[in-house]
Protein backbone atom coordinates (compact mmCIF):
# COMPACT_ATOMS: atom_id res chain seq x y z
CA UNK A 1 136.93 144.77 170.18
CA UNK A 2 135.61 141.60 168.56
CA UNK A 3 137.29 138.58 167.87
CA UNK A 4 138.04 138.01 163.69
CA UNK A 5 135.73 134.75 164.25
CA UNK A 6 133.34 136.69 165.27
CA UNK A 7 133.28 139.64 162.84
CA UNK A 8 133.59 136.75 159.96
CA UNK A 9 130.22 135.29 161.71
CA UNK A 10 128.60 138.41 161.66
CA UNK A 11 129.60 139.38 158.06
CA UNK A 12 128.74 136.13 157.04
CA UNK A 13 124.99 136.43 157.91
CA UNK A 14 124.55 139.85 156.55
CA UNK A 15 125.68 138.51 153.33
CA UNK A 16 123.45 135.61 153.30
CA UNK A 17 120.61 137.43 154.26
CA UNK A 18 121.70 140.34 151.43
CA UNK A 19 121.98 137.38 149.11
CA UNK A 20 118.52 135.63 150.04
CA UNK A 21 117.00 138.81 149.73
CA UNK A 22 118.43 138.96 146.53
CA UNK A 23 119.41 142.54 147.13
CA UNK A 24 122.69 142.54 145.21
CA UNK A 25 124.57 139.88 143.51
CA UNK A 26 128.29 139.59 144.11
CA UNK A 27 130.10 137.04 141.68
CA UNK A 28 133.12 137.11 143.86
CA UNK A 29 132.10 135.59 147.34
CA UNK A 30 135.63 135.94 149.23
CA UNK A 31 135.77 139.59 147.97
CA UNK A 32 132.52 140.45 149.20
CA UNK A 33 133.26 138.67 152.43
CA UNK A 34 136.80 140.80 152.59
CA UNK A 35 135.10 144.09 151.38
CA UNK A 36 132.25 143.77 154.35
CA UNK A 37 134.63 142.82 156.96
CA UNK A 38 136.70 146.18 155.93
CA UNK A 39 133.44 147.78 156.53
CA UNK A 40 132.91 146.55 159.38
CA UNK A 41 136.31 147.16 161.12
CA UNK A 42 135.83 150.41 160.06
CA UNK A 43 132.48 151.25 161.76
CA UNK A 44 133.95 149.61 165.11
CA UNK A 45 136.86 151.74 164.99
CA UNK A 46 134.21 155.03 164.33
CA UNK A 47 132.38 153.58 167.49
CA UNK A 48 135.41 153.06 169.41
CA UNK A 49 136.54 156.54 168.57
CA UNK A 50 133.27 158.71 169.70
CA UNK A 51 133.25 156.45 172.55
CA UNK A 52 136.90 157.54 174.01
CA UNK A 53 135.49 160.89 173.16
CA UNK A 54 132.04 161.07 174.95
CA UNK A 55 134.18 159.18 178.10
CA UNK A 56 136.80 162.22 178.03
CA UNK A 57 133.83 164.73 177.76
CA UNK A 58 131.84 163.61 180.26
CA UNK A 59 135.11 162.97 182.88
CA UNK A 60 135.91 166.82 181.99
CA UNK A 61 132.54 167.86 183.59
CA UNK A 62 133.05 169.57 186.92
CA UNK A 63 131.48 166.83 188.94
CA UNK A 64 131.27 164.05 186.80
CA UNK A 65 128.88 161.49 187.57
CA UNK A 66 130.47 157.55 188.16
CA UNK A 67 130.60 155.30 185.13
CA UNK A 68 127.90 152.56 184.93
CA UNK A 69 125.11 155.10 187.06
CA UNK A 70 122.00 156.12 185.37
CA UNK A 71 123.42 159.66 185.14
CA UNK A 72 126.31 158.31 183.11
CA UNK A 73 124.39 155.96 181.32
CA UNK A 74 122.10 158.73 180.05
CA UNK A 75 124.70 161.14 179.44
CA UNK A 76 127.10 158.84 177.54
CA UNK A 77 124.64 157.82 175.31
CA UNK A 78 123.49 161.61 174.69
CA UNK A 79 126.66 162.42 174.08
CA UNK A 80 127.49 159.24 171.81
CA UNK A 81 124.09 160.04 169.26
CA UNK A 82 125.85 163.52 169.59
CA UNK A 83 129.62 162.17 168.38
CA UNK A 84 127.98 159.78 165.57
CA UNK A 85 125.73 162.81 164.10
CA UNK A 86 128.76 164.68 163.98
CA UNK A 87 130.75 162.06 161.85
CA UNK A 88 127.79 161.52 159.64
CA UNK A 89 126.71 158.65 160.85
């Protein structure tokens, strides 16, 4: 998980670079900033989610190949694209 300091970085740039774009306009900056940051917690917590999943999947295989391997590497992020299509995302 990421630190809030981080997250507030992050959300931060996205809504400067939104702004310079001049994409969208949001009179409100702090609700904006609170809005993204809700967005954003809730797209780590998808991630985090499919990830426990594909990890439990993949350690249910017969003979499942050892974390941080090619094999697992490849497989975990099959199986990841797999858990995020299903979700919608």
């Amino acid at each position: 998980m990421i630190s809030e300091e981080k997250m507030t970085h992050i959300v931060h740039l996205v809504l400067d670079g939104i702004w310079k774009q001049d994409l969208v306009d949001y009179p409100n900056e702090e609700e904006a900033l609170r809005e993204a940051k809700k967005i954003c917690l809730g797209y780590i917590q998808q991630i985090n989610a499919a990830s426990e999943t594909v990890r439990k999947k993949i350690l249910s295989q017969k003979n499942p190949p050892r974390e941080g391997t090619p094999q697992w590497d490849n497989l975990y992020q099959k199986y990841l694209e797999e858990e995020v299509q299903k979700k919608g995302g």
